[in-house]
PDB file of N, CA and C in Angstrom:
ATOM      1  N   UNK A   1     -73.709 -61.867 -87.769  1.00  0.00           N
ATOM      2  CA  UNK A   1     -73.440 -61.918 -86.338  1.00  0.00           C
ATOM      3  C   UNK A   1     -74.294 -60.875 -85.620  1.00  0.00           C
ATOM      4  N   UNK A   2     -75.247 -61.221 -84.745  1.00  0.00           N
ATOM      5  CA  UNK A   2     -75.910 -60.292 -83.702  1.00  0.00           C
ATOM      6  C   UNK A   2     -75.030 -60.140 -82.930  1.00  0.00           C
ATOM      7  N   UNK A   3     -75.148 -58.959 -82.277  1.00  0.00           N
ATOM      8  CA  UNK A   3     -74.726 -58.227 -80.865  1.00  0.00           C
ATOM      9  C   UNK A   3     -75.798 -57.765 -80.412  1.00  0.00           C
ATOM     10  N   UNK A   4     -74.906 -57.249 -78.867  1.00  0.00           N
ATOM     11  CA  UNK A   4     -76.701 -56.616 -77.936  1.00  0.00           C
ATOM     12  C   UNK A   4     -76.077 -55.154 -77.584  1.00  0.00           C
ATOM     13  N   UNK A   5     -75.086 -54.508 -79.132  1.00  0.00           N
ATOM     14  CA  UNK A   5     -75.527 -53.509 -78.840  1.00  0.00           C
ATOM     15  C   UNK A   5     -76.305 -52.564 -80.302  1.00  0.00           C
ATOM     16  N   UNK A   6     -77.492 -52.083 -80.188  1.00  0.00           N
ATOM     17  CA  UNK A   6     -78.141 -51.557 -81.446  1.00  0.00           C
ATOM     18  C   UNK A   6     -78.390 -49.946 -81.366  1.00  0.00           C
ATOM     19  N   UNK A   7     -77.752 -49.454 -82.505  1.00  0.00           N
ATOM     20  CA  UNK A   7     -77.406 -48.189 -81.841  1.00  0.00           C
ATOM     21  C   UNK A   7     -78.099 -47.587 -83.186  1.00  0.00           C
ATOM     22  N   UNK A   8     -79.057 -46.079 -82.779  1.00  0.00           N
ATOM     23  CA  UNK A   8     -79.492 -45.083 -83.716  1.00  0.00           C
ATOM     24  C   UNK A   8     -78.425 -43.923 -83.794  1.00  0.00           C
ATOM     25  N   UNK A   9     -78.056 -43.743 -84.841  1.00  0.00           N
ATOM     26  CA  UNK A   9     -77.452 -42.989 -84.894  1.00  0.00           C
ATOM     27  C   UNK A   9     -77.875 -41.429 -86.203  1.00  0.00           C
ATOM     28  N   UNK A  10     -77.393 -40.090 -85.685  1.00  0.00           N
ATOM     29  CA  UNK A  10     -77.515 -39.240 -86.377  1.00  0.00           C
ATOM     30  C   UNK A  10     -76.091 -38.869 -87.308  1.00  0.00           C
ATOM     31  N   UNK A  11     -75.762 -38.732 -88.843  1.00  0.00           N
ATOM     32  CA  UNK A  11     -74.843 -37.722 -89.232  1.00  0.00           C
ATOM     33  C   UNK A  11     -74.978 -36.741 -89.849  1.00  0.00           C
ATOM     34  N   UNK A  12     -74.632 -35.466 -89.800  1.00  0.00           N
ATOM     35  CA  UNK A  12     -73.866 -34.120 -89.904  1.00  0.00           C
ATOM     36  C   UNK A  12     -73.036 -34.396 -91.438  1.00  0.00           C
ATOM     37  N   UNK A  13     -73.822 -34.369 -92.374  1.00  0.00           N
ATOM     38  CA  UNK A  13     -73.206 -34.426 -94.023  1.00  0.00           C
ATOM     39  C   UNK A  13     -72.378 -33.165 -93.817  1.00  0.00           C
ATOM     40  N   UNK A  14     -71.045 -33.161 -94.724  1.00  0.00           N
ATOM     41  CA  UNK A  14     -70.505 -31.882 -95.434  1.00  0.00           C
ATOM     42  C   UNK A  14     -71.955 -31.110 -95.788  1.00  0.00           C
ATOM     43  N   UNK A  15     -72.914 -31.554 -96.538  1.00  0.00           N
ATOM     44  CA  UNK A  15     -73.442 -30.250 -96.968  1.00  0.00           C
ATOM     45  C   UNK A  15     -74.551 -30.060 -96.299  1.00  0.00           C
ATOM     46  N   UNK A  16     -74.310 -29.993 -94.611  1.00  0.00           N
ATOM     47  CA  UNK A  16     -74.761 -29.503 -93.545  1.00  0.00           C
ATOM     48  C   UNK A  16     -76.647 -30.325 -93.600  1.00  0.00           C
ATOM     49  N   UNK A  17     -76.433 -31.274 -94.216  1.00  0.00           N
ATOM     50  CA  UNK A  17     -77.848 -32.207 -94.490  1.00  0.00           C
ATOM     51  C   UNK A  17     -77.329 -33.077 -93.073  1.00  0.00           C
ATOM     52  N   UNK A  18     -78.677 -34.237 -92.249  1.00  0.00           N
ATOM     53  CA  UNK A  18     -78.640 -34.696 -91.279  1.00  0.00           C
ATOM     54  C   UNK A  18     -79.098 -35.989 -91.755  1.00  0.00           C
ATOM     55  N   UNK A  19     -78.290 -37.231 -91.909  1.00  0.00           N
ATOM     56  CA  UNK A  19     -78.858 -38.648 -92.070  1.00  0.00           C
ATOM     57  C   UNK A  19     -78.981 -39.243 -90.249  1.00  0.00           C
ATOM     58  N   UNK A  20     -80.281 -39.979 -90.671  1.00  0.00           N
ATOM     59  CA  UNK A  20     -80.359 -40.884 -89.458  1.00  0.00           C
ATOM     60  C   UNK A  20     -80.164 -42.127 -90.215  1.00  0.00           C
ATOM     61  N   UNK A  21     -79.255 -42.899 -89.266  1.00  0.00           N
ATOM     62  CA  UNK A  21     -79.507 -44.724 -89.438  1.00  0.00           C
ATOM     63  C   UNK A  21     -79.475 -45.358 -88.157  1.00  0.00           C
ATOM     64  N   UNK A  22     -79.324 -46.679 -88.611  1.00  0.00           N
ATOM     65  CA  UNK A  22     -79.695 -47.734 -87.206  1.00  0.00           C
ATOM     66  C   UNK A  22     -78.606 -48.849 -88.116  1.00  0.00           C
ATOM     67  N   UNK A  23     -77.742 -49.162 -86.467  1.00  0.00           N
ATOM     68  CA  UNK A  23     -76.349 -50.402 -86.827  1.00  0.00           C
ATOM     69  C   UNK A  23     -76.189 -50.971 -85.824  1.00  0.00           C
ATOM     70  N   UNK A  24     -75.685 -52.031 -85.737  1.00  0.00           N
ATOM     71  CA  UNK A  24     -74.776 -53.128 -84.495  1.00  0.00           C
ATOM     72  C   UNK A  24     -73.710 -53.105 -84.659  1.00  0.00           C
ATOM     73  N   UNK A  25     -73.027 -51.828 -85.459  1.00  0.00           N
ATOM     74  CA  UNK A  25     -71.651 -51.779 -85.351  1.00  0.00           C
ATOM     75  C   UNK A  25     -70.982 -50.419 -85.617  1.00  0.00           C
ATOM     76  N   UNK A  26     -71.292 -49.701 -85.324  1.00  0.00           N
ATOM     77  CA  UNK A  26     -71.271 -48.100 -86.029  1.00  0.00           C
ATOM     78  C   UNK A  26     -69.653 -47.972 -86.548  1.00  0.00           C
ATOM     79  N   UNK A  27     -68.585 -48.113 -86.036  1.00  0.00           N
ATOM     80  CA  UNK A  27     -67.398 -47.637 -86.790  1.00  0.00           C
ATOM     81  C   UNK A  27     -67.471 -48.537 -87.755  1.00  0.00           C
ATOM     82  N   UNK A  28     -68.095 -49.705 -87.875  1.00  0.00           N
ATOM     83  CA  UNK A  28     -67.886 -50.263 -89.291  1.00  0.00           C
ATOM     84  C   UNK A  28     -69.066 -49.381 -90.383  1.00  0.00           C
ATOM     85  N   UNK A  29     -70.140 -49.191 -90.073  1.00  0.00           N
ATOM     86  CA  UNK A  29     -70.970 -48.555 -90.204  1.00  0.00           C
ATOM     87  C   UNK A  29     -70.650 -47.110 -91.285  1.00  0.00           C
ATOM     88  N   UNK A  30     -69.525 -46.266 -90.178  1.00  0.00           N
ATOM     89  CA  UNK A  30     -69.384 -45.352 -90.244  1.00  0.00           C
ATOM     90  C   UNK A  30     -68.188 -45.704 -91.963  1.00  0.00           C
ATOM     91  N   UNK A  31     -67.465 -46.722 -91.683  1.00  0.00           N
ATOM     92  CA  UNK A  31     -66.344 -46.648 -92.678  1.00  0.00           C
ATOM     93  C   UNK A  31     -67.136 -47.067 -93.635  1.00  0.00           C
ATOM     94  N   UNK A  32     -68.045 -47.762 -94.144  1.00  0.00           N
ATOM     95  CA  UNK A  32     -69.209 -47.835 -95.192  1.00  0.00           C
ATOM     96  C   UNK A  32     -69.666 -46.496 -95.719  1.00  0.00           C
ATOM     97  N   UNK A  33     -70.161 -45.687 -94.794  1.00  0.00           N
ATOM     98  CA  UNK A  33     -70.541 -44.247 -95.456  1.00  0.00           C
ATOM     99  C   UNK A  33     -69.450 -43.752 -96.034  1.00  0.00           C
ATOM    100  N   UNK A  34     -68.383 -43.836 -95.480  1.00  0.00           N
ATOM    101  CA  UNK A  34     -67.287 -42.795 -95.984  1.00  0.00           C
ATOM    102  C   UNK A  34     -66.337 -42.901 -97.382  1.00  0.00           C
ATOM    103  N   UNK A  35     -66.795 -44.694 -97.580  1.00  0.00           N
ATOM    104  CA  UNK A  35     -65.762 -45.215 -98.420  1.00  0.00           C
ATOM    105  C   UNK A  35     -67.161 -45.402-100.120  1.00  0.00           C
ATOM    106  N   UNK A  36     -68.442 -44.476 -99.796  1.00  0.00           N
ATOM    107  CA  UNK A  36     -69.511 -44.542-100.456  1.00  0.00           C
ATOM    108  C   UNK A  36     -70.193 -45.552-100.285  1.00  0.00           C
ATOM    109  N   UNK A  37     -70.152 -46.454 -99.589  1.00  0.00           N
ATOM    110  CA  UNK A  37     -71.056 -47.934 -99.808  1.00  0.00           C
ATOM    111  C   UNK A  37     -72.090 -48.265 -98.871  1.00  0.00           C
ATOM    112  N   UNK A  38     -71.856 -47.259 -98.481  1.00  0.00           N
ATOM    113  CA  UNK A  38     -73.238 -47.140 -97.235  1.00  0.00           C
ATOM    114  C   UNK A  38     -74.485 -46.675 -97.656  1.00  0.00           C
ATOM    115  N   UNK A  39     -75.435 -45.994 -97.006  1.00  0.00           N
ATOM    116  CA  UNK A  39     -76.687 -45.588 -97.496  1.00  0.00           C
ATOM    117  C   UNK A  39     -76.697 -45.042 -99.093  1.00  0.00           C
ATOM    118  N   UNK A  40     -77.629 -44.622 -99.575  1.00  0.00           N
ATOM    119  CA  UNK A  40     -77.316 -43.725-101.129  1.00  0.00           C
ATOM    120  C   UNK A  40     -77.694 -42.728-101.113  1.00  0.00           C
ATOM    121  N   UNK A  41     -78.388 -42.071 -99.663  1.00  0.00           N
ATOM    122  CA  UNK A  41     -78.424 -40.842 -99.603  1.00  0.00           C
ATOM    123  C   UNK A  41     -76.792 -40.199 -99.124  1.00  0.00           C
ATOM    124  N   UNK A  42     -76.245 -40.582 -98.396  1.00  0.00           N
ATOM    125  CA  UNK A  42     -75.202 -40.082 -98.221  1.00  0.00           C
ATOM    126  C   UNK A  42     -73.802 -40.334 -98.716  1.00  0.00           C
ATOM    127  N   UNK A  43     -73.836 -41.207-100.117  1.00  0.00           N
ATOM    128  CA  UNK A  43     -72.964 -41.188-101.048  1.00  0.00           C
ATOM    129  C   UNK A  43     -72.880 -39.800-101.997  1.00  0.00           C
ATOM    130  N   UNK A  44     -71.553 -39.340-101.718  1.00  0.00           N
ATOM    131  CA  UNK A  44     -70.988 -37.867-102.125  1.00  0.00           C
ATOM    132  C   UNK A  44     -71.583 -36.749-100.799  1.00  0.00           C
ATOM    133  N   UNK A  45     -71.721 -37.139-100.145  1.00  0.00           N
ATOM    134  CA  UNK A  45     -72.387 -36.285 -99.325  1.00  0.00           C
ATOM    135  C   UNK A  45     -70.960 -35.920 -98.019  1.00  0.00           C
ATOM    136  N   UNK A  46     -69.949 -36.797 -97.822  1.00  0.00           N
ATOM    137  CA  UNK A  46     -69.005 -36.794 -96.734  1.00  0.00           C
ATOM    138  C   UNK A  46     -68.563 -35.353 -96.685  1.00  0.00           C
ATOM    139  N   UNK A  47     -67.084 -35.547 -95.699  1.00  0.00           N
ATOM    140  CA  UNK A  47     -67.090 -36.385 -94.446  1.00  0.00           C
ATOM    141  C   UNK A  47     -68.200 -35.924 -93.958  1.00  0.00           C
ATOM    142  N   UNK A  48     -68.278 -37.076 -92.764  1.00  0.00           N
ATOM    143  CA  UNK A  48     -69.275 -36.942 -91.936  1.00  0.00           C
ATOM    144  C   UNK A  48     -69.139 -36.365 -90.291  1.00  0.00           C
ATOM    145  N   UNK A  49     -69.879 -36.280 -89.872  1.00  0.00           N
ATOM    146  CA  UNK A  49     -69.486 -36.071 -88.314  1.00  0.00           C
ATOM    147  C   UNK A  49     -70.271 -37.010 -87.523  1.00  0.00           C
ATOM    148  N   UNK A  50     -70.080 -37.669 -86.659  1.00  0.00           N
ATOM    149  CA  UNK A  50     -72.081 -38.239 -85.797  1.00  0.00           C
ATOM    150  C   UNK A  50     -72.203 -37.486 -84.936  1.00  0.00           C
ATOM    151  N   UNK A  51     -73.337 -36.855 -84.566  1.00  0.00           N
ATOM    152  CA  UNK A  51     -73.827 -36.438 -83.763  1.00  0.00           C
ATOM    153  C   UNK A  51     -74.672 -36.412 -82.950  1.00  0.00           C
ATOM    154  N   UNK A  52     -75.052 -37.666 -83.214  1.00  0.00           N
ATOM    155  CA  UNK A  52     -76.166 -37.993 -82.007  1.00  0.00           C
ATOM    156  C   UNK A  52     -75.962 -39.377 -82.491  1.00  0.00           C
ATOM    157  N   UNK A  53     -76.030 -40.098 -81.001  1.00  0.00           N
ATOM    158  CA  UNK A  53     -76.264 -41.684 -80.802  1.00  0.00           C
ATOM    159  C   UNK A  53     -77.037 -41.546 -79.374  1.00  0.00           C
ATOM    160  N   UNK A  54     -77.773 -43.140 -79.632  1.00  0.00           N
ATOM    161  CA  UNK A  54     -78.822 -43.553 -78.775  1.00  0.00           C
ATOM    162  C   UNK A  54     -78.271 -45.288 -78.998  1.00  0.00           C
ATOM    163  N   UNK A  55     -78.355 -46.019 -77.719  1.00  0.00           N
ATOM    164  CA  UNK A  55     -78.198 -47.327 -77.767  1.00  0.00           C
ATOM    165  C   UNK A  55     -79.391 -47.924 -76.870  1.00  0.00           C
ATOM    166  N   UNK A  56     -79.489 -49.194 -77.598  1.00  0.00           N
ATOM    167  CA  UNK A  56     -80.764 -50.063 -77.373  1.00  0.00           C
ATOM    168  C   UNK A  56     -80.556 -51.859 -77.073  1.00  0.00           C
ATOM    169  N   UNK A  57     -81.418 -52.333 -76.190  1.00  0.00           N
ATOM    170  CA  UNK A  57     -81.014 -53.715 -76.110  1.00  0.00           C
ATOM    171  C   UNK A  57     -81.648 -54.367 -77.086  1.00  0.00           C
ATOM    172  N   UNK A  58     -82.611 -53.749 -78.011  1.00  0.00           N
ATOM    173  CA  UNK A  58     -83.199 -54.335 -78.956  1.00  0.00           C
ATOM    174  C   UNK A  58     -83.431 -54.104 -80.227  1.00  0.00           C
ATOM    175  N   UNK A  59     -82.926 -54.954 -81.489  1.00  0.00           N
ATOM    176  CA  UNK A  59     -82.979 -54.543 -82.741  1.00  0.00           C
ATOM    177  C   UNK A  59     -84.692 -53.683 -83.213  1.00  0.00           C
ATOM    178  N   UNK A  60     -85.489 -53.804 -82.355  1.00  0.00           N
ATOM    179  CA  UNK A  60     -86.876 -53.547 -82.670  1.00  0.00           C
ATOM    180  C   UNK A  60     -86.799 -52.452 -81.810  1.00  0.00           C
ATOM    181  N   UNK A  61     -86.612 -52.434 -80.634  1.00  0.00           N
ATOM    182  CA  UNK A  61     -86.613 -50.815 -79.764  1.00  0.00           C
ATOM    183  C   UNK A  61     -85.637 -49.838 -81.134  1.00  0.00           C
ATOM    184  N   UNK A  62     -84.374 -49.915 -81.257  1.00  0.00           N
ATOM    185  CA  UNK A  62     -83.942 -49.161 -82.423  1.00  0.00           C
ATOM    186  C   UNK A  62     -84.903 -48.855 -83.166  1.00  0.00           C
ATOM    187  N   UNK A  63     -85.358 -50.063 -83.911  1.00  0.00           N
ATOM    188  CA  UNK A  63     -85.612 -49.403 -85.530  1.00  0.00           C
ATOM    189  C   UNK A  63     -87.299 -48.590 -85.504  1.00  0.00           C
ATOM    190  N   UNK A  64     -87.928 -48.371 -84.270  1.00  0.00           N
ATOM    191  CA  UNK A  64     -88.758 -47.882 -83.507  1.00  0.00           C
ATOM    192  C   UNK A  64     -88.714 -46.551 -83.529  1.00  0.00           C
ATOM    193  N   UNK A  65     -87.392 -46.402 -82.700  1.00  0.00           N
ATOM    194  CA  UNK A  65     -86.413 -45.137 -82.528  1.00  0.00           C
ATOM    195  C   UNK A  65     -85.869 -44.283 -83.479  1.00  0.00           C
ATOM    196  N   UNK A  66     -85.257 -45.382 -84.800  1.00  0.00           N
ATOM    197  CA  UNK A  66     -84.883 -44.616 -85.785  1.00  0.00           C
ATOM    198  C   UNK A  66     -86.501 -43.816 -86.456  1.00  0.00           C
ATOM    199  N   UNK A  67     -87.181 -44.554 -86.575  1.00  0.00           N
ATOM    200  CA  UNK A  67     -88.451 -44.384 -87.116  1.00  0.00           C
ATOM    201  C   UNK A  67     -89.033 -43.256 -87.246  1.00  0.00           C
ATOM    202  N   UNK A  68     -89.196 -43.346 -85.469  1.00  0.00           N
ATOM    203  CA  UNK A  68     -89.606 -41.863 -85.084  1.00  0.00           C
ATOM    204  C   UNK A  68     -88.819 -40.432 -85.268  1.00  0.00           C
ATOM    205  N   UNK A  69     -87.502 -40.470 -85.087  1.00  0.00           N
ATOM    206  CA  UNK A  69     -86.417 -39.746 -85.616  1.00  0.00           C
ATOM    207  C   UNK A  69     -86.583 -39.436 -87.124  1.00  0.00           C
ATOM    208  N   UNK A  70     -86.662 -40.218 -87.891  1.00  0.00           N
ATOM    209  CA  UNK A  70     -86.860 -39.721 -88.741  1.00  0.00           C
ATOM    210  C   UNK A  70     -88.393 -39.217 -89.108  1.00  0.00           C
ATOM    211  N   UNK A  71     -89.191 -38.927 -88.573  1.00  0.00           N
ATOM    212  CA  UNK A  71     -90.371 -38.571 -88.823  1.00  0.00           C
ATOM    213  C   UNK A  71     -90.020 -36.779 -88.511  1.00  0.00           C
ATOM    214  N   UNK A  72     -89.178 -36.885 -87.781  1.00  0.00           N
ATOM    215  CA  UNK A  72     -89.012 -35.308 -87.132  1.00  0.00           C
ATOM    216  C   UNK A  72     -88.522 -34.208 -88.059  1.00  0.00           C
ATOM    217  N   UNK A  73     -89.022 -33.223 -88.321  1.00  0.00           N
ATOM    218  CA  UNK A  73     -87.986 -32.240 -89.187  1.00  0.00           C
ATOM    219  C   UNK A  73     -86.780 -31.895 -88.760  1.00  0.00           C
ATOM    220  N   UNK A  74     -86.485 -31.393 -89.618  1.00  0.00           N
ATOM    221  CA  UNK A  74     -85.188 -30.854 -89.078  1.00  0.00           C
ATOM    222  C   UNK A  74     -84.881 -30.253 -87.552  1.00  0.00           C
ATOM    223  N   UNK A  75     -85.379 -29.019 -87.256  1.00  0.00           N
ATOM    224  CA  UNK A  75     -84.973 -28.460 -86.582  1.00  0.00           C
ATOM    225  C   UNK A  75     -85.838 -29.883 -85.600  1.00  0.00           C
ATOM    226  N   UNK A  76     -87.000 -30.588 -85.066  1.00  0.00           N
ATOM    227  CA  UNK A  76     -86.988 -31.852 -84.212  1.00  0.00           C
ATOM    228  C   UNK A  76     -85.650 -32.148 -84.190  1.00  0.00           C
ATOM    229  N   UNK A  77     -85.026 -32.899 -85.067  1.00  0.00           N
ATOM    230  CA  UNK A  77     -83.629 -33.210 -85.152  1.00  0.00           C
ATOM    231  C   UNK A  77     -82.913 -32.555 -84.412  1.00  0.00           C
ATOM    232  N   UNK A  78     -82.495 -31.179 -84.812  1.00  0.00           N
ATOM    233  CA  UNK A  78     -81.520 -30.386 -84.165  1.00  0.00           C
ATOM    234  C   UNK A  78     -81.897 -30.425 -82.630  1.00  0.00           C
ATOM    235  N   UNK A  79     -83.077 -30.534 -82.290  1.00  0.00           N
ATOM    236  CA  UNK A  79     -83.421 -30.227 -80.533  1.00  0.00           C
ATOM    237  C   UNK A  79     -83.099 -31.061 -80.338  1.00  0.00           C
ATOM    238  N   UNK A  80     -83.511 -32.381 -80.295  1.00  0.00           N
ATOM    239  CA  UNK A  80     -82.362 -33.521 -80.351  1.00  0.00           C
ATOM    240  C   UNK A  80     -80.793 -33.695 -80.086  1.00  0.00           C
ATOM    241  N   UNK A  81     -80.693 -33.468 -80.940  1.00  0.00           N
ATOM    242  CA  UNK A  81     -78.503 -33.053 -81.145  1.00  0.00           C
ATOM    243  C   UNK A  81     -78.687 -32.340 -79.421  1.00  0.00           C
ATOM    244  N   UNK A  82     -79.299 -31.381 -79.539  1.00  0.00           N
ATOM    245  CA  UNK A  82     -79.154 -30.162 -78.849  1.00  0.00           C
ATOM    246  C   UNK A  82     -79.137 -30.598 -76.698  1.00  0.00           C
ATOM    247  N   UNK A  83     -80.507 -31.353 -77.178  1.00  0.00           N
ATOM    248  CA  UNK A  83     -80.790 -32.025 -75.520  1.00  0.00           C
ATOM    249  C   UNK A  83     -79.412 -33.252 -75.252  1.00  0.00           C
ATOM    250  N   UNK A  84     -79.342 -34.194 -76.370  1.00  0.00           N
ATOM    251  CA  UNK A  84     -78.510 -35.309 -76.238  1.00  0.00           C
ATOM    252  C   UNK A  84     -77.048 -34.438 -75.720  1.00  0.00           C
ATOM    253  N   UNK A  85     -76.753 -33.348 -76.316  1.00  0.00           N
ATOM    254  CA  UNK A  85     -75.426 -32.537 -76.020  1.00  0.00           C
ATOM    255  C   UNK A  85     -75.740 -32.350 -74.662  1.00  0.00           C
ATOM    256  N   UNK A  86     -76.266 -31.702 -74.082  1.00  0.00           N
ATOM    257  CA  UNK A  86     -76.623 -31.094 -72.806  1.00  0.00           C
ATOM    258  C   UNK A  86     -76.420 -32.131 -71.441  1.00  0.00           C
ATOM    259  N   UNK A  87     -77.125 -33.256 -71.914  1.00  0.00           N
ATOM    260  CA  UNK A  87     -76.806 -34.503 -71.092  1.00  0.00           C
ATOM    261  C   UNK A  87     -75.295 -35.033 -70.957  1.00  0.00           C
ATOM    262  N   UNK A  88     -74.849 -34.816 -71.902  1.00  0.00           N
ATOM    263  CA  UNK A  88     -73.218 -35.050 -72.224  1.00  0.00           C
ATOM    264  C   UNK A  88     -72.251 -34.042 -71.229  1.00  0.00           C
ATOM    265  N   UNK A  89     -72.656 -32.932 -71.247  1.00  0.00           N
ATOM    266  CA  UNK A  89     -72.071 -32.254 -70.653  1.00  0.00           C
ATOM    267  C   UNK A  89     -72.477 -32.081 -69.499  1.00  0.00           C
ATOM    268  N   UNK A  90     -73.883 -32.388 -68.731  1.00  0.00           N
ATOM    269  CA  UNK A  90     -74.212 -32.409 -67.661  1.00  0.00           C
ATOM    270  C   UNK A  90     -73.216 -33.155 -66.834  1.00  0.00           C
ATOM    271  N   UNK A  91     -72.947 -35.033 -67.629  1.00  0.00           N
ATOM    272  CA  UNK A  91     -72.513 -35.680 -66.801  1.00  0.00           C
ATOM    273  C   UNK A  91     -70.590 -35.803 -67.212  1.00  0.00           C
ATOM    274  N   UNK A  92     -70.275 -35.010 -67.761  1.00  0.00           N
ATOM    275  CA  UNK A  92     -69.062 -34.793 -68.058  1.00  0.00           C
ATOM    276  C   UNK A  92     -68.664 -33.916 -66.545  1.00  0.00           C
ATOM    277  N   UNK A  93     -69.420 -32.696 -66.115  1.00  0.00           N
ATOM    278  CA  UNK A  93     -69.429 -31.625 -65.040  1.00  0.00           C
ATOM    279  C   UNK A  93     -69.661 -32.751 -63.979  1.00  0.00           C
ATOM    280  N   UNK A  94     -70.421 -33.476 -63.802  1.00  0.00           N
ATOM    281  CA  UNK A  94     -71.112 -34.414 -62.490  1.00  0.00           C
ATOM    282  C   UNK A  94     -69.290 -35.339 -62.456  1.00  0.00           C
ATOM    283  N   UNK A  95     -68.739 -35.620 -62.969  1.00  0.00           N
ATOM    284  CA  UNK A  95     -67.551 -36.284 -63.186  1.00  0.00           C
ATOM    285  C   UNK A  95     -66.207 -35.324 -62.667  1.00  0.00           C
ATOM    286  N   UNK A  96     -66.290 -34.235 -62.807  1.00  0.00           N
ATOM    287  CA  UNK A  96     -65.494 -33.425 -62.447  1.00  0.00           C
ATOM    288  C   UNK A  96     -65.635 -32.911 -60.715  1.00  0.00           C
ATOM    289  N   UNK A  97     -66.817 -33.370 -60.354  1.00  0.00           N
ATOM    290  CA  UNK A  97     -67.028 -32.820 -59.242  1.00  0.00           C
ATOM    291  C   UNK A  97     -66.724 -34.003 -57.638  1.00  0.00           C
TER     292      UNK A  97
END
């Protein structure tokens, strides 16, 4: 089953390691990683946290997105987490006002 929503997503391993993937369904997604049957890098690796998502109207804009994401080192990554947070809270404050 397609959907139109395609989402990159970042997780936050227990052992403070950072997986990127790309899904059309992330809480199912997410219960795959957790129950081991998801990626095989992050089998034994739980719980997880997500920490960064990005959504896309297109299975090809994603896997574009994931792409490049993962090309980034770590700390790329973390600035990432870091800006995506900032926006969050920008418009969390813009909501309050």
């Amino acid at each position: 089953m397609e959907t139109n929503e395609h989402i990159v997503y970042i997780l936050k391993c227990a052992d403070n390691t950072l997986y990127t993937g790309y899904t059309n369904d992330l809480e199912h997604r997410l219960r795959m990683h957790e129950e081991g049957k998801g990626a095989k890098y992050t089998r034994g690796r739980g719980p997880f946290k997500v920490v960064f998502v990005e959504k896309f109207a297109t299975k090809e804009e994603a896997m574009k997105r994931e792409h490049e994401i993962k090309q980034l080192k770590r700390k790329g990554k973390a600035q990432l987490i870091r800006d995506k947070l900032k926006e969050v809270m920008v418009y969390e404050h813009s909501k309050e006002l």
